[in-house]
Protein backbone atom coordinates (compact mmCIF):
# COMPACT_ATOMS: atom_id res chain seq x y z
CA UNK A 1 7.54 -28.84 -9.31
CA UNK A 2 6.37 -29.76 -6.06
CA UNK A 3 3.17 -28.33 -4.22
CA UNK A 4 5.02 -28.91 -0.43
CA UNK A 5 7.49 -26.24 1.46
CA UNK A 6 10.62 -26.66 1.36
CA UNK A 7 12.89 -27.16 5.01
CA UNK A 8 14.39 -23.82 4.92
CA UNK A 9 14.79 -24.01 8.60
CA UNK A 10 17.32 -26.93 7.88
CA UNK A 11 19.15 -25.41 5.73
CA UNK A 12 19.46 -21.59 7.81
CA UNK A 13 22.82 -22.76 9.60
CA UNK A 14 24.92 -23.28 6.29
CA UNK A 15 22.94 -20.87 3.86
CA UNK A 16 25.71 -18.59 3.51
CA UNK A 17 28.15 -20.05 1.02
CA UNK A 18 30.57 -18.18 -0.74
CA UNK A 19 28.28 -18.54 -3.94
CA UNK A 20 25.22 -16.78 -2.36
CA UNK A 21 27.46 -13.91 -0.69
CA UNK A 22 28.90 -13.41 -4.18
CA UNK A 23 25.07 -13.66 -5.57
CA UNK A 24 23.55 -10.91 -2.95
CA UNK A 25 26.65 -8.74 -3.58
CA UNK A 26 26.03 -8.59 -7.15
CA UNK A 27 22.20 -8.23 -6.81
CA UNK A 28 23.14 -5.38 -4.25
CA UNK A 29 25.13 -3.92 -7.05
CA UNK A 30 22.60 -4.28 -9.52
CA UNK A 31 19.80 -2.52 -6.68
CA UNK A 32 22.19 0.18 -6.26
CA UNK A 33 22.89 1.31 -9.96
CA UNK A 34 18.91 0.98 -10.07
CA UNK A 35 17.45 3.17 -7.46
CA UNK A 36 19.15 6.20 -5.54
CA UNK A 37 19.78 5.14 -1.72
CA UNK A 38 19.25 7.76 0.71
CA UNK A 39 18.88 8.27 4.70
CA UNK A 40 15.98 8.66 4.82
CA UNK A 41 14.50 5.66 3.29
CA UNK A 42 12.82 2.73 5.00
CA UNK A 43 13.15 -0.64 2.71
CA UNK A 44 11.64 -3.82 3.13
CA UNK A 45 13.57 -7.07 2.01
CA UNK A 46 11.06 -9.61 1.31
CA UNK A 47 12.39 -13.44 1.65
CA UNK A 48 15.39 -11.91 2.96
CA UNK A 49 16.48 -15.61 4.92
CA UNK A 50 19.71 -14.18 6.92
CA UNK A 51 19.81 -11.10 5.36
CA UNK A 52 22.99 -11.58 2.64
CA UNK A 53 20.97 -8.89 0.58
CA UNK A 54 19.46 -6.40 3.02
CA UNK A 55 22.41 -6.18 5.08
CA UNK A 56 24.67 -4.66 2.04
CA UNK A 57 21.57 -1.93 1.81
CA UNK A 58 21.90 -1.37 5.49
CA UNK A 59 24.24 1.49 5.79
CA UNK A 60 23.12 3.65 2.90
CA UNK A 61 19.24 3.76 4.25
CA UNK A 62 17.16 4.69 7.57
CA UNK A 63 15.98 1.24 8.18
CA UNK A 64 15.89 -2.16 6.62
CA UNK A 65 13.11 -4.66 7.66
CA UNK A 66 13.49 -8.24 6.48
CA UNK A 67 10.94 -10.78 6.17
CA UNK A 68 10.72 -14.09 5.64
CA UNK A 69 8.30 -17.30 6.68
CA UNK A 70 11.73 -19.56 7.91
CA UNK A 71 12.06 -18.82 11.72
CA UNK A 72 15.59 -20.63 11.55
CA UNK A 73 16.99 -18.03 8.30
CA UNK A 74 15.34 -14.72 10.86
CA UNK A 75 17.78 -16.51 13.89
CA UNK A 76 20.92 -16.59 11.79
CA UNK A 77 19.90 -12.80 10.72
CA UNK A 78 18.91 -11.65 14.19
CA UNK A 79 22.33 -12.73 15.52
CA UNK A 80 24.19 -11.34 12.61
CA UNK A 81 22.72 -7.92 14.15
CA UNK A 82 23.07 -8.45 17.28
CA UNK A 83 26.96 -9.50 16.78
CA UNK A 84 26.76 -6.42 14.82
CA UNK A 85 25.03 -3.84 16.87
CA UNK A 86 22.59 -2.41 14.47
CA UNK A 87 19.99 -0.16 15.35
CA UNK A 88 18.03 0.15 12.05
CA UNK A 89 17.38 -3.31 11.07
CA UNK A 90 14.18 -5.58 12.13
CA UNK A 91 13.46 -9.13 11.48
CA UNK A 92 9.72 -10.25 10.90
CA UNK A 93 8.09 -13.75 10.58
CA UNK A 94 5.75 -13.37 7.99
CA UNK A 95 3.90 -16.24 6.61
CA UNK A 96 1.56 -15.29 3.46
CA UNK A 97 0.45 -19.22 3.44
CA UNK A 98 -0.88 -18.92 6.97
CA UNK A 99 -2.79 -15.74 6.61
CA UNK A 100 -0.07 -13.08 8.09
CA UNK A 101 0.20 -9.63 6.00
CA UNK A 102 2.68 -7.16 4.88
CA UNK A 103 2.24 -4.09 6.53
CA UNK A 104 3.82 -0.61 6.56
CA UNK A 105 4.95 1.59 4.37
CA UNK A 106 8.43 1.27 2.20
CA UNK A 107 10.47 3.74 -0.16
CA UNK A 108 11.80 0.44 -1.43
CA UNK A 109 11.03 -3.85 -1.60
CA UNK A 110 13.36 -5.86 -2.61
CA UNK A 111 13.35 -9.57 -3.08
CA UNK A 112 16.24 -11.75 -4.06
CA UNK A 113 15.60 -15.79 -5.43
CA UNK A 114 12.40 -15.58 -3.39
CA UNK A 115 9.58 -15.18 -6.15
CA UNK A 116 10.24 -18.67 -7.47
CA UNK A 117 9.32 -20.21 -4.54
CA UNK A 118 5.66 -18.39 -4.66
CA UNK A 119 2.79 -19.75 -6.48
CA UNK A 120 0.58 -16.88 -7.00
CA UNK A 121 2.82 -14.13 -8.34
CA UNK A 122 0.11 -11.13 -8.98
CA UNK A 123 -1.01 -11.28 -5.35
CA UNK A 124 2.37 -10.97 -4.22
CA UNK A 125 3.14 -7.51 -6.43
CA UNK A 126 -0.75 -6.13 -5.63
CA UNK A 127 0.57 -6.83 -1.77
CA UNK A 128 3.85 -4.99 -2.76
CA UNK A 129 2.01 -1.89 -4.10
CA UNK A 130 -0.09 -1.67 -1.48
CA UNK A 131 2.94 -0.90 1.15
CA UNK A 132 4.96 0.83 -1.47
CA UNK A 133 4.98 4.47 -0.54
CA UNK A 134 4.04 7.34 -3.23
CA UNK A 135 7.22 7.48 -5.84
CA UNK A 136 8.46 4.23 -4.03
CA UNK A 137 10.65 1.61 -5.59
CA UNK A 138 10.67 -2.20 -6.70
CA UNK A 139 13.51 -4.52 -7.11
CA UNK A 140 13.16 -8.26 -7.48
CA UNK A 141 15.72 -10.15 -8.74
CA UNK A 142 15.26 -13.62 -10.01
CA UNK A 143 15.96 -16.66 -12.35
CA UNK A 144 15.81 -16.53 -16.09
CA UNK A 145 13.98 -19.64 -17.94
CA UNK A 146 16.32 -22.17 -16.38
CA UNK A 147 13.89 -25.31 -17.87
CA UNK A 148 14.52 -26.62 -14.05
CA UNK A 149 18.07 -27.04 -13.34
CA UNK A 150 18.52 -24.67 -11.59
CA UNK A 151 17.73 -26.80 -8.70
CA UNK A 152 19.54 -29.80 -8.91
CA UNK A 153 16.44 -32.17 -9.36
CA UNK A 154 15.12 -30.69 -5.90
CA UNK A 155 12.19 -29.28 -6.77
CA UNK A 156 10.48 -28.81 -3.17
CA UNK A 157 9.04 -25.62 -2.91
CA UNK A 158 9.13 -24.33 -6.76
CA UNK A 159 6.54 -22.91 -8.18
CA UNK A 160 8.18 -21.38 -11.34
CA UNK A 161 11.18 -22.16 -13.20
CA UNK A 162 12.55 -19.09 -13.73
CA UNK A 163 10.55 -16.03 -15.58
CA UNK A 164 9.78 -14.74 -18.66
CA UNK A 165 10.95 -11.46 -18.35
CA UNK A 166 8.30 -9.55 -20.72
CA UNK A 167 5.09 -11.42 -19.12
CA UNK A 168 7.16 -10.15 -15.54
CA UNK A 169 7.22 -6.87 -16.62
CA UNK A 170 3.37 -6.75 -17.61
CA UNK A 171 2.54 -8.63 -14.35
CA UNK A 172 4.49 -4.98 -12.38
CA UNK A 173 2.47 -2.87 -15.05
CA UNK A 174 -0.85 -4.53 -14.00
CA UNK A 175 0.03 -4.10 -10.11
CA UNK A 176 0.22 -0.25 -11.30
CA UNK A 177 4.02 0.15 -10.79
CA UNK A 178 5.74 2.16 -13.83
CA UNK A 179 8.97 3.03 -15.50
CA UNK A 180 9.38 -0.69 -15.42
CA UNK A 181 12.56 -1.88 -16.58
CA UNK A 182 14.83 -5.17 -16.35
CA UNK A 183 18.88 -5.53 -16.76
CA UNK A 184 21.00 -8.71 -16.14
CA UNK A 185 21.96 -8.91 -12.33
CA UNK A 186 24.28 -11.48 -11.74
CA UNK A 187 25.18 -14.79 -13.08
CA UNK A 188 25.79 -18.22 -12.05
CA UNK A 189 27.55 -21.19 -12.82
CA UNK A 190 26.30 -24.69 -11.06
CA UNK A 191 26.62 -28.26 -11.61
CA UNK A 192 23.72 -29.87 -12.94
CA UNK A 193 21.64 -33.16 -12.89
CA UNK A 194 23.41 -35.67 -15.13
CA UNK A 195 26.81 -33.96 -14.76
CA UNK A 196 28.72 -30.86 -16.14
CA UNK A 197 28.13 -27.34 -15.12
CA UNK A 198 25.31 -24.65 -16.43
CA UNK A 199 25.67 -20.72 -16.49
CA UNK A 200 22.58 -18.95 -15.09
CA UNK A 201 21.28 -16.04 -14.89
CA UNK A 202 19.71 -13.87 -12.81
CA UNK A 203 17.87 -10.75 -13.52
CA UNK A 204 16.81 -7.49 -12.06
CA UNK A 205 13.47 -6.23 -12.35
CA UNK A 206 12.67 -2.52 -10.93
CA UNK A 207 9.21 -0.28 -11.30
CA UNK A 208 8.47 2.56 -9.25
CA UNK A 209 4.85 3.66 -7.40
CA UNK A 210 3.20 6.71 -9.52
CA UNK A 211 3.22 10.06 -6.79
């Protein structure tokens, strides 16, 4: 695993493949199943990139904000709106590395594929509760153990390889979230280093904020 950033600037233009459309749908599914959606309900996508996830949550909520730290994912998803004329969703640079905070308050975070790619994962969920309002909702969905294939051999920008899905669910306990549960999300099938093709999969991992 490699200590540097990955280029997700680079890679904003031709993110959207019909593998990660099919991935965010099925997360969306999985966030849907999870946690009533209602109108009235401001949600925070964290690592959102062009928004593949937080634009499926769009229409059932008050307002989506997404944020990520790639200005070049945040241009693909602030033209996506504008071609689309939404009037609920905002798109933040937010850049934990550089000192920038989470702020505001949420009835619901999610985060899809985004956790791997952070080193210090308590932080992150303390951050989360803290902006989580009162009876507020979780949902992060990420990679099983995947012993590093998952990637390809590109390991820029990983700090975990995948998650142990009991130490996850402690890690949301000690952040003070509850009812903390986990189901199978989505899977995915990829070709990996050395040849032939691998099934992953990819979890969904939900808590809610005590009133």
């Amino acid at each position: 695993m490699k200590d540097e950033k990955r280029d997700f600037n680079k890679a904003a233009a031709s993110w959207d493949t019909p593998v990660r459309v099919k991935l965010a749908t099925d997360v969306a599914g999985a966030v849907t199943t999870s946690v009533r959606l209602a109108a009235d309900m401001d949600v925070l996508d964290f690592g959102c990139g062009t928004g593949l996830l937080m634009l499926q949550l769009q229409p059932h909520v008050r307002s989506v904000t997404g944020v990520d730290s790639s200005e070049g994912m945040l241009e693909v998803l602030r033209t996506k709106v504008a071609n689309a004329g939404l009037t609920n969703v905002r798109a933040r640079h937010v850049d934990l590395d550089k000192g920038d905070a989470l702020e505001g308050c949420y009835h619901l975070i999610t985060s899809s594929m985004t956790l791997h790619h952070i080193r210090e994962i308590q932080s992150l969920l303390n951050r989360f509760f803290s902006i989580t309002a009162p009876a507020g909702h979780i949902c992060i969905a990420d990679l099983d153990p995947d012993d590093g294939h998952f990637h390809g051999g590109d390991d820029t920008g990983v700090f975990h390889n995948g998650f142990d899905r009991a130490a996850l669910r402690r890690a949301f306990e000690e952040a003070g979230y509850v009812e903390v549960h986990d189901k199978t999300a989505a899977r995915m099938t990829k070709p990996v280093q050395g040849g032939g093709t691998r099934e992953f999969t990819i979890f969904l991992m939900t808590g809610q904020k005590p009133e």
